[in-house]
C-alpha atoms as a PDB file:
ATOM      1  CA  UNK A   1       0.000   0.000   0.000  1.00  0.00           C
ATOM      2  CA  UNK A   2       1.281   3.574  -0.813  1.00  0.00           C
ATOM      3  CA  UNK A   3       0.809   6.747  -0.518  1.00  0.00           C
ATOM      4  CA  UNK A   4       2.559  10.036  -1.467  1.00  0.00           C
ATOM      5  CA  UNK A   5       2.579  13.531   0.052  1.00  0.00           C
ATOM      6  CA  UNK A   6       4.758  16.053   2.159  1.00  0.00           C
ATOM      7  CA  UNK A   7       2.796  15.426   5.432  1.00  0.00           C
ATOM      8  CA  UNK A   8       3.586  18.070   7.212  1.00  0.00           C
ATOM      9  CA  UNK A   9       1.875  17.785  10.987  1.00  0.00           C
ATOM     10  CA  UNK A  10       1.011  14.508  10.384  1.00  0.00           C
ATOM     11  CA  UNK A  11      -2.055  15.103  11.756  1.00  0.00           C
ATOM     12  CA  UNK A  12      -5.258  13.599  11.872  1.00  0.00           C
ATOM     13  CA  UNK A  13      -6.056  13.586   8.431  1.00  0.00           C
ATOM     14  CA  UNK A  14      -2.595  12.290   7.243  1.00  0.00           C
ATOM     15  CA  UNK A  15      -3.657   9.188  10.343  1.00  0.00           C
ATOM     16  CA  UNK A  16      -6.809   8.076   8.512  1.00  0.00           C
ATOM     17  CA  UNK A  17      -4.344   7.615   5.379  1.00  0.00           C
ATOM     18  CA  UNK A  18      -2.072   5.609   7.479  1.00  0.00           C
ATOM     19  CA  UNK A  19      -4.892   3.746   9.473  1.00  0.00           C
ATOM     20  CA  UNK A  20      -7.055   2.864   6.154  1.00  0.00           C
ATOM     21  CA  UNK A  21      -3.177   1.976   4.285  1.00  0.00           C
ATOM     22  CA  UNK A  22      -2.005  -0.426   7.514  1.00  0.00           C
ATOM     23  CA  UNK A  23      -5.913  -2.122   7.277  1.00  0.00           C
ATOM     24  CA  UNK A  24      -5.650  -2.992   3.209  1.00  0.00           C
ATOM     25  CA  UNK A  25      -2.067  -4.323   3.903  1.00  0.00           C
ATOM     26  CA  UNK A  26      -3.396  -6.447   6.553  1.00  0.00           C
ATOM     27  CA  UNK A  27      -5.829  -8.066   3.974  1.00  0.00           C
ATOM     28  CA  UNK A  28      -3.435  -9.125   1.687  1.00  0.00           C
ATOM     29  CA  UNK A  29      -0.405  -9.919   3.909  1.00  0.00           C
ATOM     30  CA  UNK A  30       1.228  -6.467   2.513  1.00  0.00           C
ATOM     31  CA  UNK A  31       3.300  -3.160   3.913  1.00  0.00           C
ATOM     32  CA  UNK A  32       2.795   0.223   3.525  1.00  0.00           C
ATOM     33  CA  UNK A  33       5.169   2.431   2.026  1.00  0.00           C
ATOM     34  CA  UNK A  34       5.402   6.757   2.236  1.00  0.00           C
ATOM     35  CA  UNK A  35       6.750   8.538  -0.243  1.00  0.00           C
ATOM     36  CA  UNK A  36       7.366  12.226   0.816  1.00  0.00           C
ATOM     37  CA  UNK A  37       9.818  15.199  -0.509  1.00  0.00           C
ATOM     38  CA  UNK A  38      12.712  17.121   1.327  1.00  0.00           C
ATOM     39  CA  UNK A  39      12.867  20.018   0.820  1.00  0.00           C
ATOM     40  CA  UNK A  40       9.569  21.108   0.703  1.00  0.00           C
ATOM     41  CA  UNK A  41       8.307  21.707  -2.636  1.00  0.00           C
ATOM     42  CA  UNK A  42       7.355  25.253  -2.362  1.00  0.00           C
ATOM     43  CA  UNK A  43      10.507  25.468  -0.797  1.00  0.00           C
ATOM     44  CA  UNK A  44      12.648  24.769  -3.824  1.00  0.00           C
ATOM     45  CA  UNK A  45      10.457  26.347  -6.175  1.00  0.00           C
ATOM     46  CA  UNK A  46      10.215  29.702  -4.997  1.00  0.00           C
ATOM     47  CA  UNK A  47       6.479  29.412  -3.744  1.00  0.00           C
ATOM     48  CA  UNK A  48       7.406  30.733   0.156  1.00  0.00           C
ATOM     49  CA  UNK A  49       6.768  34.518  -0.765  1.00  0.00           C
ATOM     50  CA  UNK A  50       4.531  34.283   2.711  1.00  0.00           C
ATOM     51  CA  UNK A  51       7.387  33.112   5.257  1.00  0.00           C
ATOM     52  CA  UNK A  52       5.562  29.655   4.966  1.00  0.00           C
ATOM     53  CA  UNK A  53       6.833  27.491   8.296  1.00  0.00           C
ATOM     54  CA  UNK A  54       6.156  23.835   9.199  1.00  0.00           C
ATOM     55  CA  UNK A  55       4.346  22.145  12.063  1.00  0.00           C
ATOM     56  CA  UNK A  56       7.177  19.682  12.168  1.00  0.00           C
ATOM     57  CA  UNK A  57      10.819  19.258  11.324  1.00  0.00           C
ATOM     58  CA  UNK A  58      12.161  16.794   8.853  1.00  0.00           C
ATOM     59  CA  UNK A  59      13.210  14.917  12.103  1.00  0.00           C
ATOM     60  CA  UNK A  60      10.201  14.900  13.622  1.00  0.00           C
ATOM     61  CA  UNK A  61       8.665  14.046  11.001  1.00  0.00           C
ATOM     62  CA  UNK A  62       9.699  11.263  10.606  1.00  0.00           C
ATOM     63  CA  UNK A  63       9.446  10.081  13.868  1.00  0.00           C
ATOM     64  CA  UNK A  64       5.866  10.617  13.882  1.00  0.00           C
ATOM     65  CA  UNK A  65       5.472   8.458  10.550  1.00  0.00           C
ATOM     66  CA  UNK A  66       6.987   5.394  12.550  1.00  0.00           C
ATOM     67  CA  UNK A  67       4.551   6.210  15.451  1.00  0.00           C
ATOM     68  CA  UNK A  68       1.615   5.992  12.753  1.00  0.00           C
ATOM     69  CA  UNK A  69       2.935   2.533  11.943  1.00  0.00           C
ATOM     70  CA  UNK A  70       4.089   2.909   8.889  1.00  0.00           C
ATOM     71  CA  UNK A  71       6.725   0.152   7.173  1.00  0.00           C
ATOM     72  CA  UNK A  72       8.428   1.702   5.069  1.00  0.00           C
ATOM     73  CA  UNK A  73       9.485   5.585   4.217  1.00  0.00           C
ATOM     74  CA  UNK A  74      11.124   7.227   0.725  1.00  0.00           C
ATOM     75  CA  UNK A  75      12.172  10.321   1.044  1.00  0.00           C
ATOM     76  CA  UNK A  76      13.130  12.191  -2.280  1.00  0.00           C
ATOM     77  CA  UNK A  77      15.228  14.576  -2.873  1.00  0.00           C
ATOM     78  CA  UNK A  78      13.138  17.402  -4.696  1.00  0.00           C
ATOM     79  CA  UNK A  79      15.273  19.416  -6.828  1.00  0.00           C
ATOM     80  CA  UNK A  80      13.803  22.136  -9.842  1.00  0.00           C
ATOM     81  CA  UNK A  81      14.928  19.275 -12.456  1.00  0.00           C
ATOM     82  CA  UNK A  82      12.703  16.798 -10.623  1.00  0.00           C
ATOM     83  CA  UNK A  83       9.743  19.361 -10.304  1.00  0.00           C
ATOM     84  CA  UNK A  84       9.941  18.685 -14.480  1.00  0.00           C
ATOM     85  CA  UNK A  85       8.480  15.726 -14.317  1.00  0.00           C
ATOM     86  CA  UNK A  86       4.743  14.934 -15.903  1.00  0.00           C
ATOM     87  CA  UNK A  87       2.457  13.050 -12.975  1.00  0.00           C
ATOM     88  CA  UNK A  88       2.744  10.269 -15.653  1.00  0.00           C
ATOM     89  CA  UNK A  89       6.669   9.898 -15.458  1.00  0.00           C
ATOM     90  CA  UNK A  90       6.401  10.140 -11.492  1.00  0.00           C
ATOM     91  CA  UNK A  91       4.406   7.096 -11.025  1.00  0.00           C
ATOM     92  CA  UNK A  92       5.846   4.941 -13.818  1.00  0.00           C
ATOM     93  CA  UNK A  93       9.682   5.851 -12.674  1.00  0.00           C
ATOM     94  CA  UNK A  94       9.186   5.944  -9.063  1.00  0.00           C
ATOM     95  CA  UNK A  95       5.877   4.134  -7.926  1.00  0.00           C
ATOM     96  CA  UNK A  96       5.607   1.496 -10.456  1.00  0.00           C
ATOM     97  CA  UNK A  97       9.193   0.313 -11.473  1.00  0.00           C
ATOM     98  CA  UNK A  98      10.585   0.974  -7.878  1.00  0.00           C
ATOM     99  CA  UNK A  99       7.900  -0.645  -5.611  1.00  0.00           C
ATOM    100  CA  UNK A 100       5.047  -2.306  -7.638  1.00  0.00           C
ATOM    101  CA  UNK A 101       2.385  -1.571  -5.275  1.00  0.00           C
ATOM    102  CA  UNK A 102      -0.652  -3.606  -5.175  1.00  0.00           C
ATOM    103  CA  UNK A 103      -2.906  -0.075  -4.221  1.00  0.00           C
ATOM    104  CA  UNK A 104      -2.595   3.827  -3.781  1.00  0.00           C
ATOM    105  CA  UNK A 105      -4.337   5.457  -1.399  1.00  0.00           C
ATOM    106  CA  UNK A 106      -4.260   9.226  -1.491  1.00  0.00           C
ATOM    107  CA  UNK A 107      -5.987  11.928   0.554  1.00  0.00           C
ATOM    108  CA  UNK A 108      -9.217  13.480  -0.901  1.00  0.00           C
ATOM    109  CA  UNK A 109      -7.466  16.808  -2.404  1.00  0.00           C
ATOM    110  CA  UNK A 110      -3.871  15.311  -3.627  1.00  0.00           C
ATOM    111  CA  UNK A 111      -2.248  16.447  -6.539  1.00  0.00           C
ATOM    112  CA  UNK A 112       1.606  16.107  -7.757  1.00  0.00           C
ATOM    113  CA  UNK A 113       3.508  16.048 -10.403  1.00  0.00           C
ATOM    114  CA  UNK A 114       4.463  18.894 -12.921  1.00  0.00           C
ATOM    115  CA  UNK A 115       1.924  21.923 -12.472  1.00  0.00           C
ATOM    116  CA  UNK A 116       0.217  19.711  -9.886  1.00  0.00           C
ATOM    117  CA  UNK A 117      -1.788  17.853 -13.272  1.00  0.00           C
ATOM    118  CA  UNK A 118      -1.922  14.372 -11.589  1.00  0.00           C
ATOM    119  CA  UNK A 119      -4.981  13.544  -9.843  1.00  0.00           C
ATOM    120  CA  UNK A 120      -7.202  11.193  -8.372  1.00  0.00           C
ATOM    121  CA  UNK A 121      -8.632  10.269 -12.053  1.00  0.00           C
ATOM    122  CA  UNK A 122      -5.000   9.996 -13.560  1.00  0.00           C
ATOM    123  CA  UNK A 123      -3.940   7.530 -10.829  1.00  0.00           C
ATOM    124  CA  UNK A 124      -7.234   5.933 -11.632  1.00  0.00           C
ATOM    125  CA  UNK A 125      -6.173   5.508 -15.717  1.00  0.00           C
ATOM    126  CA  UNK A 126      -2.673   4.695 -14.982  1.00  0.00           C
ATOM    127  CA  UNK A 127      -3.571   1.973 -11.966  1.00  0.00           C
ATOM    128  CA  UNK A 128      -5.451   0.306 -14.912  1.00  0.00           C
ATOM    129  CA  UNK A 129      -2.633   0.306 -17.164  1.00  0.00           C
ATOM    130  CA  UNK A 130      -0.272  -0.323 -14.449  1.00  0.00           C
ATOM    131  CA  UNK A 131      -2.365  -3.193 -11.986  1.00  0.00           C
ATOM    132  CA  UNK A 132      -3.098  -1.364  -9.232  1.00  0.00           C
ATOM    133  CA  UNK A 133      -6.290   0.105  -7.568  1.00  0.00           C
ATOM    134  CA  UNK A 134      -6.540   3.304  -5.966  1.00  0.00           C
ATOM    135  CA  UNK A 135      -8.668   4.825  -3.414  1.00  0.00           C
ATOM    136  CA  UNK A 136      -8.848   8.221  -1.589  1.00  0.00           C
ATOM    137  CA  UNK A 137      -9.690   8.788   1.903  1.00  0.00           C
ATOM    138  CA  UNK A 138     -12.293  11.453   2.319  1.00  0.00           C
ATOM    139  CA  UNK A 139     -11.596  14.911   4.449  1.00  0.00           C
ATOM    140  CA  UNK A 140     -11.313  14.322   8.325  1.00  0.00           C
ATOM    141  CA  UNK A 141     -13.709  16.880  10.411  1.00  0.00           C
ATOM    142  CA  UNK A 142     -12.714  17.779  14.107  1.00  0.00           C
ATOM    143  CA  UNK A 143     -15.234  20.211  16.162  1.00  0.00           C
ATOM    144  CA  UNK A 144     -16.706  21.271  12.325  1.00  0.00           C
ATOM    145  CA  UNK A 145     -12.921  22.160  11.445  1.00  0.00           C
ATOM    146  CA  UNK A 146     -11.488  20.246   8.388  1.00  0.00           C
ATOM    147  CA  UNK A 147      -8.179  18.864   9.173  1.00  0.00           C
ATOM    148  CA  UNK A 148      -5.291  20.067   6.987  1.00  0.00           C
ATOM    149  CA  UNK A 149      -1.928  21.273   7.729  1.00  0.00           C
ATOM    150  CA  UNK A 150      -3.186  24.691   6.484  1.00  0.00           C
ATOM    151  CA  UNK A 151      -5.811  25.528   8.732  1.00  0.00           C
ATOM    152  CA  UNK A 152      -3.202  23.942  12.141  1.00  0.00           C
ATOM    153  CA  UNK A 153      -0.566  26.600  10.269  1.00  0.00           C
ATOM    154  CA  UNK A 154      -2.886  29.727  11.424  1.00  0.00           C
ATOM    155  CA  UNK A 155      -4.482  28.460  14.441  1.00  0.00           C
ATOM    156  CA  UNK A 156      -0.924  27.912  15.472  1.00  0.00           C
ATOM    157  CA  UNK A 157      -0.012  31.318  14.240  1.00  0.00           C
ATOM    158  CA  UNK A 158      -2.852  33.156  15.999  1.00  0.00           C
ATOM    159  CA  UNK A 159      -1.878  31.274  19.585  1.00  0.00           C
ATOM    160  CA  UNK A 160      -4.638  28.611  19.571  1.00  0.00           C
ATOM    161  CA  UNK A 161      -2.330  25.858  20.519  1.00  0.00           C
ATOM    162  CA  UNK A 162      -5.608  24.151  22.176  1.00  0.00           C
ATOM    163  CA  UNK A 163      -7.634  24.075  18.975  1.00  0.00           C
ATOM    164  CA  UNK A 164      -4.371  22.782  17.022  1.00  0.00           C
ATOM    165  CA  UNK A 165      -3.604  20.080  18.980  1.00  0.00           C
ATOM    166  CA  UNK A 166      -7.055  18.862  18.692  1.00  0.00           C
ATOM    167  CA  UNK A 167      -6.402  18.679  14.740  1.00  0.00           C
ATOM    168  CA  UNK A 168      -3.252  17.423  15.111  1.00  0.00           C
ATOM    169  CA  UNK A 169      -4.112  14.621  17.747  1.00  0.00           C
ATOM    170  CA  UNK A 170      -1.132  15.149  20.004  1.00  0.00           C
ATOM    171  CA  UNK A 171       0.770  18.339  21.498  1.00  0.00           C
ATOM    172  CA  UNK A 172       2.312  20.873  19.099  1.00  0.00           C
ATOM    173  CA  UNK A 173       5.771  20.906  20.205  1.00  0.00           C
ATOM    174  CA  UNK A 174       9.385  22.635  19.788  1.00  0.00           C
ATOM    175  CA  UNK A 175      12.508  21.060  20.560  1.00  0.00           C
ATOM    176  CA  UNK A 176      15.707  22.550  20.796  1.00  0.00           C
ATOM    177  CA  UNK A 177      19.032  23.397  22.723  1.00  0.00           C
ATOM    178  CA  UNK A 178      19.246  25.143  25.944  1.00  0.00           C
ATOM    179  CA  UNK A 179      21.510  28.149  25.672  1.00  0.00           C
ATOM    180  CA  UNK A 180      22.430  30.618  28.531  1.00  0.00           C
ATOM    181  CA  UNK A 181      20.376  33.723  28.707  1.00  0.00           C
ATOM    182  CA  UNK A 182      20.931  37.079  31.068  1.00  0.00           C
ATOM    183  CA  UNK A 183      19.514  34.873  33.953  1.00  0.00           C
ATOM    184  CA  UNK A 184      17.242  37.901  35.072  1.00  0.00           C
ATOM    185  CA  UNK A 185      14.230  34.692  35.659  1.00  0.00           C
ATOM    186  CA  UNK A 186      16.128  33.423  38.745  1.00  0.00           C
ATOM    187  CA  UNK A 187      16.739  36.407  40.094  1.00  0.00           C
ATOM    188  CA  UNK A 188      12.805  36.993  41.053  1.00  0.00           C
ATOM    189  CA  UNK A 189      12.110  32.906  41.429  1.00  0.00           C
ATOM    190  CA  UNK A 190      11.099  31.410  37.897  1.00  0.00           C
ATOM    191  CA  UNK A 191      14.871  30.773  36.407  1.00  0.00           C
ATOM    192  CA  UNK A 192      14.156  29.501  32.340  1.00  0.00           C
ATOM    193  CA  UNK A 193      15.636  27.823  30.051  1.00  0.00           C
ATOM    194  CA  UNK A 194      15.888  28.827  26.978  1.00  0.00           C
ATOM    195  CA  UNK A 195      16.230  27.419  24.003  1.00  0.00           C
ATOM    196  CA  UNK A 196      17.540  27.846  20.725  1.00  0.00           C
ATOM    197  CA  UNK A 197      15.925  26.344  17.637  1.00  0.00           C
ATOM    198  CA  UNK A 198      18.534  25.312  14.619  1.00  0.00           C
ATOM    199  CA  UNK A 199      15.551  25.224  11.871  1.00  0.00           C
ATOM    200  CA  UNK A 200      14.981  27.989  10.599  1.00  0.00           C
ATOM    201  CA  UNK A 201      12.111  27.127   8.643  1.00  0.00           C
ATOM    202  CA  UNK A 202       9.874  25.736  11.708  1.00  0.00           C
ATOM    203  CA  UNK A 203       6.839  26.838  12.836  1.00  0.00           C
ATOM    204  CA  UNK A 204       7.062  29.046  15.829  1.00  0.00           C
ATOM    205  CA  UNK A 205       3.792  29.860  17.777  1.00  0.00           C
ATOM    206  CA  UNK A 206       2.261  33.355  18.342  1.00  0.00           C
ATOM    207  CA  UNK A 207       4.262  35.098  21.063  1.00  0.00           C
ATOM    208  CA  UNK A 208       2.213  34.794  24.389  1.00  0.00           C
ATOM    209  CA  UNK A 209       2.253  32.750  27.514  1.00  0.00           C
ATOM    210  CA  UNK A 210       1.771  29.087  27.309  1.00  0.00           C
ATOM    211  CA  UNK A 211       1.224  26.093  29.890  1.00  0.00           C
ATOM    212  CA  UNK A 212       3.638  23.534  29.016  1.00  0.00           C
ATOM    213  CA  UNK A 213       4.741  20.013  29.405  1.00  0.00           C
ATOM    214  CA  UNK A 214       8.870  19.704  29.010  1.00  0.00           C
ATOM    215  CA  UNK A 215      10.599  16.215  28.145  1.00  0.00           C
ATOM    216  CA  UNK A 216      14.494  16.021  29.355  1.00  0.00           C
ATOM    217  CA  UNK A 217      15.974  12.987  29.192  1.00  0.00           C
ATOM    218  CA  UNK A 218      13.111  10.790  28.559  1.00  0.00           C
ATOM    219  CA  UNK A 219      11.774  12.397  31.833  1.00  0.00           C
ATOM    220  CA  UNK A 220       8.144  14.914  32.028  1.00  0.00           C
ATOM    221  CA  UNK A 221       7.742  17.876  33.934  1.00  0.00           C
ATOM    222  CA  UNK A 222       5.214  20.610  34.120  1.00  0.00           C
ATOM    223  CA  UNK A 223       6.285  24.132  32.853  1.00  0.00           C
ATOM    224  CA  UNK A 224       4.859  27.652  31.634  1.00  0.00           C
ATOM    225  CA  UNK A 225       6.598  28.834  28.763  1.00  0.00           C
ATOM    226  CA  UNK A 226       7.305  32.367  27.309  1.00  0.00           C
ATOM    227  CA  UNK A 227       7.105  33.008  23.308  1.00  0.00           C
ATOM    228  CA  UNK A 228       8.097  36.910  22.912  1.00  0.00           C
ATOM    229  CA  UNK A 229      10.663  39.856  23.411  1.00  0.00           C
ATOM    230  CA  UNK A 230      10.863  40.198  27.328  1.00  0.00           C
ATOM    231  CA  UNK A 231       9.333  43.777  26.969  1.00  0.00           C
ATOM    232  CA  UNK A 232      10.019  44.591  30.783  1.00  0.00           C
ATOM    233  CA  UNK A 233      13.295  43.786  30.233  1.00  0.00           C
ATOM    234  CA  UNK A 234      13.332  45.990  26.691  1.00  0.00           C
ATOM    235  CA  UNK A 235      14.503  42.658  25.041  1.00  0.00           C
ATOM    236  CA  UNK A 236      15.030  42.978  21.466  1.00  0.00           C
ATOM    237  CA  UNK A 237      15.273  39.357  20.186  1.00  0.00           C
ATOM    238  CA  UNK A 238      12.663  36.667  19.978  1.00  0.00           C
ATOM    239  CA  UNK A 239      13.172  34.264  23.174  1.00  0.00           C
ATOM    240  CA  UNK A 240      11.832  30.750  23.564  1.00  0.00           C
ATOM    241  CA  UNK A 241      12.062  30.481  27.120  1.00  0.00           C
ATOM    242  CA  UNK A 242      10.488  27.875  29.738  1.00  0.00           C
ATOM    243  CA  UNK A 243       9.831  27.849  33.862  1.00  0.00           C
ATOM    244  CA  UNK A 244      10.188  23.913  34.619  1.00  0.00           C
ATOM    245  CA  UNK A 245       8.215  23.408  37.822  1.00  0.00           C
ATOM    246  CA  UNK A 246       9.964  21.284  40.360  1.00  0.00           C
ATOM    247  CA  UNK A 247      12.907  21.167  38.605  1.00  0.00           C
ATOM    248  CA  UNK A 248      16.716  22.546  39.889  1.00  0.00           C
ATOM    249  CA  UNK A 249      18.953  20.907  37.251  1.00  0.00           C
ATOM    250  CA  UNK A 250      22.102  22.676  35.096  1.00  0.00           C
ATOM    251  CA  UNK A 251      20.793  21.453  31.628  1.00  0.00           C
ATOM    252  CA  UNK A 252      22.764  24.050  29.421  1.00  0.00           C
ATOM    253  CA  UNK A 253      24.201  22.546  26.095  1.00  0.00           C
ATOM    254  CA  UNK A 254      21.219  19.793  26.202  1.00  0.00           C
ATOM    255  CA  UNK A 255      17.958  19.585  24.738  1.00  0.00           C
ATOM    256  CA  UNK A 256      14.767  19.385  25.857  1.00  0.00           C
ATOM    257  CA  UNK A 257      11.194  19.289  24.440  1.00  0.00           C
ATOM    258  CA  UNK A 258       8.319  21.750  25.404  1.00  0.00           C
ATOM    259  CA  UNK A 259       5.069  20.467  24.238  1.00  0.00           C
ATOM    260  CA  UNK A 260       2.111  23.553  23.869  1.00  0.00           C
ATOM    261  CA  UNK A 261      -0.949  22.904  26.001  1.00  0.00           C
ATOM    262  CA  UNK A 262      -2.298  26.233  25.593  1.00  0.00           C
ATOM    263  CA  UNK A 263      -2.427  30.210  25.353  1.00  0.00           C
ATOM    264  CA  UNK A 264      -2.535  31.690  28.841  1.00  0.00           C
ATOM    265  CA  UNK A 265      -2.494  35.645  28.131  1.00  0.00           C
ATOM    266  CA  UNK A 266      -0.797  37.605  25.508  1.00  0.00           C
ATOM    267  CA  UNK A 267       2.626  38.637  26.057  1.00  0.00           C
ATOM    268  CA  UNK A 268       2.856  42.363  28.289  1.00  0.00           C
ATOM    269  CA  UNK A 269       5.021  44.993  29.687  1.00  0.00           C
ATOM    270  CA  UNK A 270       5.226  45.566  33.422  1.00  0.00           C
ATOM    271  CA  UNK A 271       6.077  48.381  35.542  1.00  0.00           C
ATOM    272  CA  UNK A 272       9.050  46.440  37.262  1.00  0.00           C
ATOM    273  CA  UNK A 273      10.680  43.059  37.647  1.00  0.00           C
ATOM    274  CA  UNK A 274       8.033  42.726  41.019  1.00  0.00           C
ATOM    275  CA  UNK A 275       4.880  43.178  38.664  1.00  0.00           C
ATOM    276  CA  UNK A 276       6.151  40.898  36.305  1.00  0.00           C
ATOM    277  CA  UNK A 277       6.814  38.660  39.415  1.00  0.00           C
ATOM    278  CA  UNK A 278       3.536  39.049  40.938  1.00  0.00           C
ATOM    279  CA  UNK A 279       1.632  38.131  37.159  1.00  0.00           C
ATOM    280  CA  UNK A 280       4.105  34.561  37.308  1.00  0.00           C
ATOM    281  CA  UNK A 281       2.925  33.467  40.197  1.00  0.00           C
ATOM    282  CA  UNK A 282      -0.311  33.677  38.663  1.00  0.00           C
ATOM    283  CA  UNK A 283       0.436  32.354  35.817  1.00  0.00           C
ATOM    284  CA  UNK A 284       2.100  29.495  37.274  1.00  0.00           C
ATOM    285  CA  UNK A 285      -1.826  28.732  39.389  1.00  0.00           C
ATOM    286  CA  UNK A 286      -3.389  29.028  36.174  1.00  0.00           C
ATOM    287  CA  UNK A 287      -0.950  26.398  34.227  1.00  0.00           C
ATOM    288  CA  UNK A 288      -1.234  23.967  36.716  1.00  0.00           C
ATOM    289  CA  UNK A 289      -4.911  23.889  36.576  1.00  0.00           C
ATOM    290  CA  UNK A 290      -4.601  23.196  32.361  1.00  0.00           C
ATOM    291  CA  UNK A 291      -1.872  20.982  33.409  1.00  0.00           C
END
């Protein structure tokens, strides 16, 4: 069983490909195979005029694609030469010759190939020429939202972690290296971490204040986490920053995971380092509860 996209989120709609792929395989004693690009498409072709950003890194990515099950995983390399070819020439060179597959199963809006011209009906000719059957999986619906990788992208822009994560069907997350900042947290009792991300094309979150989970070392804690500029301080730079909860360890140099729960309050200014102080510990009473 295969199917073919860039995936980005893997989210819920991407699982019903994966679940309905992994349940015709089972039938006929078969595995499932993904075939997905790097770098992104629009990427390479000069189609991110709008600073487009993605859910998940390449790494990531992947991981999540072995969580859904999935056997096996192609990545190819998508260059402006391979961008030339016809929809025809991309399933006859690379579906058909390479892994023979019994079935395609494709999400309800897919296109590919050169110009995007290969569709659900071109599959359909070519499986006949070809031997193999295809089927598309009809668009997934959470809380009268249509899942797609689009409409997580602005949710996730706009701060609604919450409503994301409900359409991706786990915890939007960032992961990244914790580098030393001016340490001005621990002076007023909420030291952070902070974190540096080396991607520079993933998806950050709207700048506000988040409750958190953190992974370290395989291990969970409970956190708040910043997104913003550290206007008390007159901070100039965007800072990824996190407030662990029960948590006293030196962790610089190492990398930890913060996983978004949801949007607390919009980033502010305070008067002084003790207003700011004050607004953390409520913020801290408030995360636990989402927590």
């Amino acid at each position: 069983m295969v199917t073919i996209g860039t995936f980005d989120g893997v989210h819920l709609g991407h699982r019903a490909i994966f679940d309905k792929m992994r349940a015709e395989a089972l039938k006929i004693d078969g595995e499932t195979v993904v075939i997905t690009f790097f770098p992104h498409p629009r990427i390479v072709l000069g189609l991110d005029n709008s600073g487009l950003k993605f859910i998940n890194t390449q790494e990531k990515k992947i991981n999540r694609l072995e969580e859904a099950g999935i056997d096996h995983l192609i990545i190819v390399t998508f260059t402006k030469q391979f961008a030339g070819m016809s929809s025809e020439e991309f399933i006859e060179e690379l579906v058909v010759k390479k892994i023979k597959p019994s079935k395609l199963i494709i999400g309800y809006d897919h296109h590919f190939g050169k110009n995007r011209s290969g569709s659900f009906n071109v599959l359909k000719k070519m499986g006949e020429m070809y031997g193999f059957t295809v089927e598309s999986v009809e668009e997934q619906k959470t809380n009268d939202y249509t899942v797609s990788s689009t409409k997580i992208r602005k949710l996730l822009n706009t701060g609604r972690v919450s409503a994301a994560n409900k359409l991706l069907g786990y915890e939007y997350s960032i992961t990244g290296k914790v580098v030393r900042g001016n340490q001005i947290g621990r002076t007023i009792g909420y030291p952070t971490a902070n974190i540096s991300i080396a991607d520079e094309y993933k998806l950050i979150a709207a700048i506000g204040v988040y409750a958190c989970r953190v992974t370290w070392m395989r291990k969970k804690f409970k956190g708040m986490s910043n997104i913003g500029y550290r206007p008390t301080i007159n901070h100039s730079e965007l800072t990824i920053e996190v407030n662990i909860f029960d948590f006293d360890e030196e962790i610089y140099d190492e990398y930890i995971t913060i996983s978004f729960v949801d949007r607390m309050r919009i980033e502010e200014k305070f008067i002084n380092l003790e207003a700011l102080k004050n607004q953390l510990a409520k913020d801290k009473i408030a995360a636990l509860k989402l927590l």
